[in-house]
Structures are given as structure tokens and as C-alpha cells.
C-alpha atoms as a PDB file:
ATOM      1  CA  UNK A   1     -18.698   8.400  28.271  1.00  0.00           C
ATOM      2  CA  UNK A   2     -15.928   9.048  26.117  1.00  0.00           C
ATOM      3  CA  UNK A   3     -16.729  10.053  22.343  1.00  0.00           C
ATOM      4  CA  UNK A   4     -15.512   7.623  19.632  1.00  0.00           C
ATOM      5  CA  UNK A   5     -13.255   9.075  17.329  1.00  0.00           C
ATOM      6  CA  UNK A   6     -14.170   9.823  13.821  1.00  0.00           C
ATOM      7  CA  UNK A   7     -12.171   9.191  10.654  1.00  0.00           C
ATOM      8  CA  UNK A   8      -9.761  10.653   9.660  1.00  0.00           C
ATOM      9  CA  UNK A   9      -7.340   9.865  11.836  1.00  0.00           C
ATOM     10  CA  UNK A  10      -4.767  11.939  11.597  1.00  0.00           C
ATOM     11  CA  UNK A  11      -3.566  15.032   8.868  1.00  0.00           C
ATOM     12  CA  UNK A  12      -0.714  15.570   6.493  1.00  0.00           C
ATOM     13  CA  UNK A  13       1.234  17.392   9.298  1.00  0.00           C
ATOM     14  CA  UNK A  14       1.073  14.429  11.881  1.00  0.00           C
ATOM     15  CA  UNK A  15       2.584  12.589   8.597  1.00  0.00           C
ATOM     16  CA  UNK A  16       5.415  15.103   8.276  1.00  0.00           C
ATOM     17  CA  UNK A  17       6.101  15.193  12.405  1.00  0.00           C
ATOM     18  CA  UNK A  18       7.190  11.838  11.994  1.00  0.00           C
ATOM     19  CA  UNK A  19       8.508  11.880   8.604  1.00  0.00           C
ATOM     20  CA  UNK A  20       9.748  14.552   6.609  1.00  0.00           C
ATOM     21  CA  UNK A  21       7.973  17.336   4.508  1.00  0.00           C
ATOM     22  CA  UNK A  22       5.880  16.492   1.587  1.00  0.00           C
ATOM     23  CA  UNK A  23       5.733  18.005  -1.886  1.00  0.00           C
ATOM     24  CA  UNK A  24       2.383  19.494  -2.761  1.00  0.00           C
ATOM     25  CA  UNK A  25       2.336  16.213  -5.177  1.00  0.00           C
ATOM     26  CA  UNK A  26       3.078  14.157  -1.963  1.00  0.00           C
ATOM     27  CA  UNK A  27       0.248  15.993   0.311  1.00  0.00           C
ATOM     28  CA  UNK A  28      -2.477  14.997  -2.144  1.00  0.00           C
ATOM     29  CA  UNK A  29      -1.659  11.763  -2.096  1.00  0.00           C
ATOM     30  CA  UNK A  30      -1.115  11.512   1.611  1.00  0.00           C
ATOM     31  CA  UNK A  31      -4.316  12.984   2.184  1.00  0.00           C
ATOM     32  CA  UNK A  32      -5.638  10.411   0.179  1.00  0.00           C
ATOM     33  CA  UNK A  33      -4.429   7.633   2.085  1.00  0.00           C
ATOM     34  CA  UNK A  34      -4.854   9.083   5.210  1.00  0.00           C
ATOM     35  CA  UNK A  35      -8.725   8.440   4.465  1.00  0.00           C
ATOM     36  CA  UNK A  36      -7.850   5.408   3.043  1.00  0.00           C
ATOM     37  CA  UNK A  37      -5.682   3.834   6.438  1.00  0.00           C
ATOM     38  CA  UNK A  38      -8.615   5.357   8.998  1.00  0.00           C
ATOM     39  CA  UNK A  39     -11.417   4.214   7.231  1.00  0.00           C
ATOM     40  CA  UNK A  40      -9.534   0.298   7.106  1.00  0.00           C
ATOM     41  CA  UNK A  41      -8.670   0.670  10.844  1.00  0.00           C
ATOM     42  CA  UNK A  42     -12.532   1.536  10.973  1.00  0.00           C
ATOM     43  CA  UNK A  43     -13.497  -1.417   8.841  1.00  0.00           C
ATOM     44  CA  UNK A  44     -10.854  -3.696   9.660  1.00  0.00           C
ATOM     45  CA  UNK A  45     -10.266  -3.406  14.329  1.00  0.00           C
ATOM     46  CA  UNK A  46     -14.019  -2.595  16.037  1.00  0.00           C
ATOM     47  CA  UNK A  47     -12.171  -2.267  18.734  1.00  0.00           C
ATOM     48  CA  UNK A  48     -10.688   1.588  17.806  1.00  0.00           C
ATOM     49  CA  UNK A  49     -13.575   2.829  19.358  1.00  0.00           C
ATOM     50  CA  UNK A  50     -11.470   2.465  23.057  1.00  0.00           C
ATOM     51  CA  UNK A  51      -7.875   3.794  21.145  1.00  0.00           C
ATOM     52  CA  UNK A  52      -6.619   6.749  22.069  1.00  0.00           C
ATOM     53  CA  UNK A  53      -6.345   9.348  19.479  1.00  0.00           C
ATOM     54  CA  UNK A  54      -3.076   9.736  19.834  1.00  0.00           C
ATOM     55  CA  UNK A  55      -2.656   5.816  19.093  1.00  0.00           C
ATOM     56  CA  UNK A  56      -5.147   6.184  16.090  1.00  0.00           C
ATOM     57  CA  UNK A  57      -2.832   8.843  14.995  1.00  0.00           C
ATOM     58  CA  UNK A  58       0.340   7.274  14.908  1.00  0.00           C
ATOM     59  CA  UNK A  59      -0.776   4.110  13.024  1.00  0.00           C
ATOM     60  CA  UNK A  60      -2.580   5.712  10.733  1.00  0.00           C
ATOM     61  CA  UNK A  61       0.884   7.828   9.722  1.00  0.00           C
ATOM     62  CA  UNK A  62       2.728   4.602   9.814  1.00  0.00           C
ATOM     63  CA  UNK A  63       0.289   3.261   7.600  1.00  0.00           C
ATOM     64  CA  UNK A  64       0.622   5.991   4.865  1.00  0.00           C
ATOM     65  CA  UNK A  65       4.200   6.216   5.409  1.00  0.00           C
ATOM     66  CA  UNK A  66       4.850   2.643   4.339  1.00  0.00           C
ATOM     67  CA  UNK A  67       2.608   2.973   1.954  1.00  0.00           C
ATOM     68  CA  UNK A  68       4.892   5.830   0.351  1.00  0.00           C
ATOM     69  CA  UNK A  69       8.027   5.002   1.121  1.00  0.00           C
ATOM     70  CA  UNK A  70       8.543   2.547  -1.891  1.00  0.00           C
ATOM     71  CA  UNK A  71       9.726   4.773  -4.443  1.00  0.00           C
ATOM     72  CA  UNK A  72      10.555   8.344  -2.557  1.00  0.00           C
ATOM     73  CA  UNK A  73      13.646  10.215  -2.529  1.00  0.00           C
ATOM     74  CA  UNK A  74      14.717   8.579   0.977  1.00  0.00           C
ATOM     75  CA  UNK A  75      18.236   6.497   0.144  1.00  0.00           C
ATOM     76  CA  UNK A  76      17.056   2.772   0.321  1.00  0.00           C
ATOM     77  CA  UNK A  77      13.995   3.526   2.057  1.00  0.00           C
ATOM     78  CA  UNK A  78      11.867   0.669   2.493  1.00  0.00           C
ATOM     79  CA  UNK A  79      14.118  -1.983   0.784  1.00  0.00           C
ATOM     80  CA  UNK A  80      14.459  -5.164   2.393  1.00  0.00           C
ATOM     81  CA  UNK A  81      18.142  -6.474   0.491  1.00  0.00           C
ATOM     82  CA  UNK A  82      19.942  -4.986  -2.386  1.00  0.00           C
ATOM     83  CA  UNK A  83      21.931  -7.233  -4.350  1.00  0.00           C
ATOM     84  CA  UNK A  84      24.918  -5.417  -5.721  1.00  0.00           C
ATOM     85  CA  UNK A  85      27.728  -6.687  -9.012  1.00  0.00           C
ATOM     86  CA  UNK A  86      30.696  -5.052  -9.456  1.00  0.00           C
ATOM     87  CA  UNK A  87      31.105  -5.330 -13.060  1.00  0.00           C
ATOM     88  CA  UNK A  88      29.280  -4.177 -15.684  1.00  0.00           C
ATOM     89  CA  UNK A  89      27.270  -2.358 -12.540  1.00  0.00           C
ATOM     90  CA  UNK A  90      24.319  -3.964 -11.656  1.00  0.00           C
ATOM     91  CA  UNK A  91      22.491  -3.105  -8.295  1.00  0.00           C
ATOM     92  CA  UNK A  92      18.861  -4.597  -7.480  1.00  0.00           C
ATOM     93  CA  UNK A  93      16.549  -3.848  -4.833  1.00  0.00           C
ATOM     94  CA  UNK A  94      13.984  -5.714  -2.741  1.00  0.00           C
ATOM     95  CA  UNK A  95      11.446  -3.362  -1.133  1.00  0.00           C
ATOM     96  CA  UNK A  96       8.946  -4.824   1.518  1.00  0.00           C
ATOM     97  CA  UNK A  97       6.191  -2.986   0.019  1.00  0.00           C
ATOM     98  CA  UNK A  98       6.634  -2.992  -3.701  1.00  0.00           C
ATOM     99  CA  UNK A  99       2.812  -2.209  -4.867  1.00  0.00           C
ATOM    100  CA  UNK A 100       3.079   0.707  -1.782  1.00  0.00           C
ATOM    101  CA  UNK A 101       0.029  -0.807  -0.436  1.00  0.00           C
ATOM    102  CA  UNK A 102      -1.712   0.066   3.153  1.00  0.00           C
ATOM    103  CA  UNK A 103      -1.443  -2.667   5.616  1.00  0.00           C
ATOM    104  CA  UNK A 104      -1.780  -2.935   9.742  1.00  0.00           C
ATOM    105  CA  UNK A 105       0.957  -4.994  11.145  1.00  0.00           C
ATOM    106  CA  UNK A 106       0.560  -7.291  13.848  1.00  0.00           C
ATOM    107  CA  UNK A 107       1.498  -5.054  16.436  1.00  0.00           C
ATOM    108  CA  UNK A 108      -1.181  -2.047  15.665  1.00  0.00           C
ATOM    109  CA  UNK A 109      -3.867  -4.757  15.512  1.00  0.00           C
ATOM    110  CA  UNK A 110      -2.968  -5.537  18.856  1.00  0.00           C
ATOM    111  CA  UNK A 111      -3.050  -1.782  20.068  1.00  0.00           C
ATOM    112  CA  UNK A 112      -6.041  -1.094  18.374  1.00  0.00           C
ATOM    113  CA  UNK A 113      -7.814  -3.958  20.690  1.00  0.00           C
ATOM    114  CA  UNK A 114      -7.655  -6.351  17.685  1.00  0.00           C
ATOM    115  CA  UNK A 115      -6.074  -8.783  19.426  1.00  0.00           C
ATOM    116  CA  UNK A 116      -4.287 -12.125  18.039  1.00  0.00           C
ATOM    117  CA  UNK A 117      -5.934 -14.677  17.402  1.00  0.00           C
ATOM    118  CA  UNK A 118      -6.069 -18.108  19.476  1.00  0.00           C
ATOM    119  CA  UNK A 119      -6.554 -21.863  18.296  1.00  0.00           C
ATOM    120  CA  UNK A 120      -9.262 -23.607  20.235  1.00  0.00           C
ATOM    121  CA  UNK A 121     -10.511 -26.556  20.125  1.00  0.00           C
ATOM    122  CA  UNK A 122     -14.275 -27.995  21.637  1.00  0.00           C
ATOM    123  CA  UNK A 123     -15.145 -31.071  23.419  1.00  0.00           C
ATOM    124  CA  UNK A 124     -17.518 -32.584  21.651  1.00  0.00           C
ATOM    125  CA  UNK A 125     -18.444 -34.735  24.676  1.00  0.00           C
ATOM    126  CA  UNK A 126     -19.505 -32.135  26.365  1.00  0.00           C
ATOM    127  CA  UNK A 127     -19.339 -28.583  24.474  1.00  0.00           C
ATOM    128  CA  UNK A 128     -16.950 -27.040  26.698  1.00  0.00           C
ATOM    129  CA  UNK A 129     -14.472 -25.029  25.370  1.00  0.00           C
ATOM    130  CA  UNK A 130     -10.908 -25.937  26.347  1.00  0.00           C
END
């Protein structure tokens, strides 16, 4: 029997792997969230238990990455349009995660055995589900 994986998910240096290096002000925080993304996967997808770590891993980092993207250094990171004006200089942008919340997407719910969800419907005749 396999051994179901225990939160947290991942560490700061799986972050940077597929990032880029943190400040020490940046390594709190993604610690932080770190705990924050595995214990929502735990809360949030029952069916972790049969991810791999190595999946658990890499959503949890793309969790906390999104989640800290909005406002970093990286040029434009994480903005969705940028309306620009020539004169007197005006440039606005749209981020897709202003509030830098954590968030699964459809796709990691589906790896982490979440599934999508399906309309149904039930005979009422009979009770049988079609």
C-alpha cells in the first residue's frame, strides 16, 4: 500500500526550480503559502491521496507562484492587457490575479483526481440515472 502524502507539498526550493530565486522577504512568504496551497489541495481534491508527489509538487508551486506573481519584479508578470496612451503617459495594467490569491485551476483539479463535474438528470419514472 502506498503511503499518502502529507502536507506540505512541496519547499521554497521546488518554488525557485521553477521560478526564480526568492528574497529572504519572498521565502517567508512562500513558505507561508506553500502551507496554505497543500493544506487547500488537502481540503479542497480527496482524491490527492492517489497523486504522485511529484504532481502534488508542481501544483502546489504553481499555486504559490500565481499567487506572487502580481506585484514582483518580473516585467508584466501576471498581467492579462495593458492599456497604453501616448500623451501625457498613461499605461494601465490588468493582472489575472490582482488580490494574489491561491486558486486550483481546472486542469490540477483534474490531475489531482478531482474530476469535472457532469450534469445529470433522473427519471423520475423509474429512478434510473441517465
Amino acid at each position: 500500500m502506498a503511503d499518502i502524502p502529507t502536507p506540505p507539498f512541496a519547499i521554497v526550493s521546488d518554488l525557485e526550480k521553477r521560478w526564480r530565486a526568492l528574497t529572504v522577504d519572498e521565502t517567508t512568504r512562500a513558505t507561508a503559502l506553500i502551507d496554505d496551497a497543500s493544506q487547500m489541495i488537502v481540503d479542497l481534491c480527496p482524491g490527492y491521496t492517489a497523486a504522485s508527489a511529484a504532481t502534488l509538487r508542481a501544483i502546489v508551486c504553481a499555486m504559490v507562484k500565481r499567487a506572487m506573481i502580481q506585484g514582483s519584479d518580473d516585467d508584466l508578470a501576471g498581467v492579462t492587457s495593458l492599456q497604453q496612451t501616448a500623451g501625457p503617459f498613461t499605461e494601465t495594467p490588468t493582472y489575472a490575479n490582482p488580490m494574489g490569491d491561491l486558486y486550483l485551476t481546472k486542469a490540477e483539479k483534474q490531475r489531482l483526481g478531482r474530476g469535472v463535474q457532469k450534469a445529470f438528470s433522473i427519471d423520475m419514472g423509474g429512478g434510473e440515472v441517465i
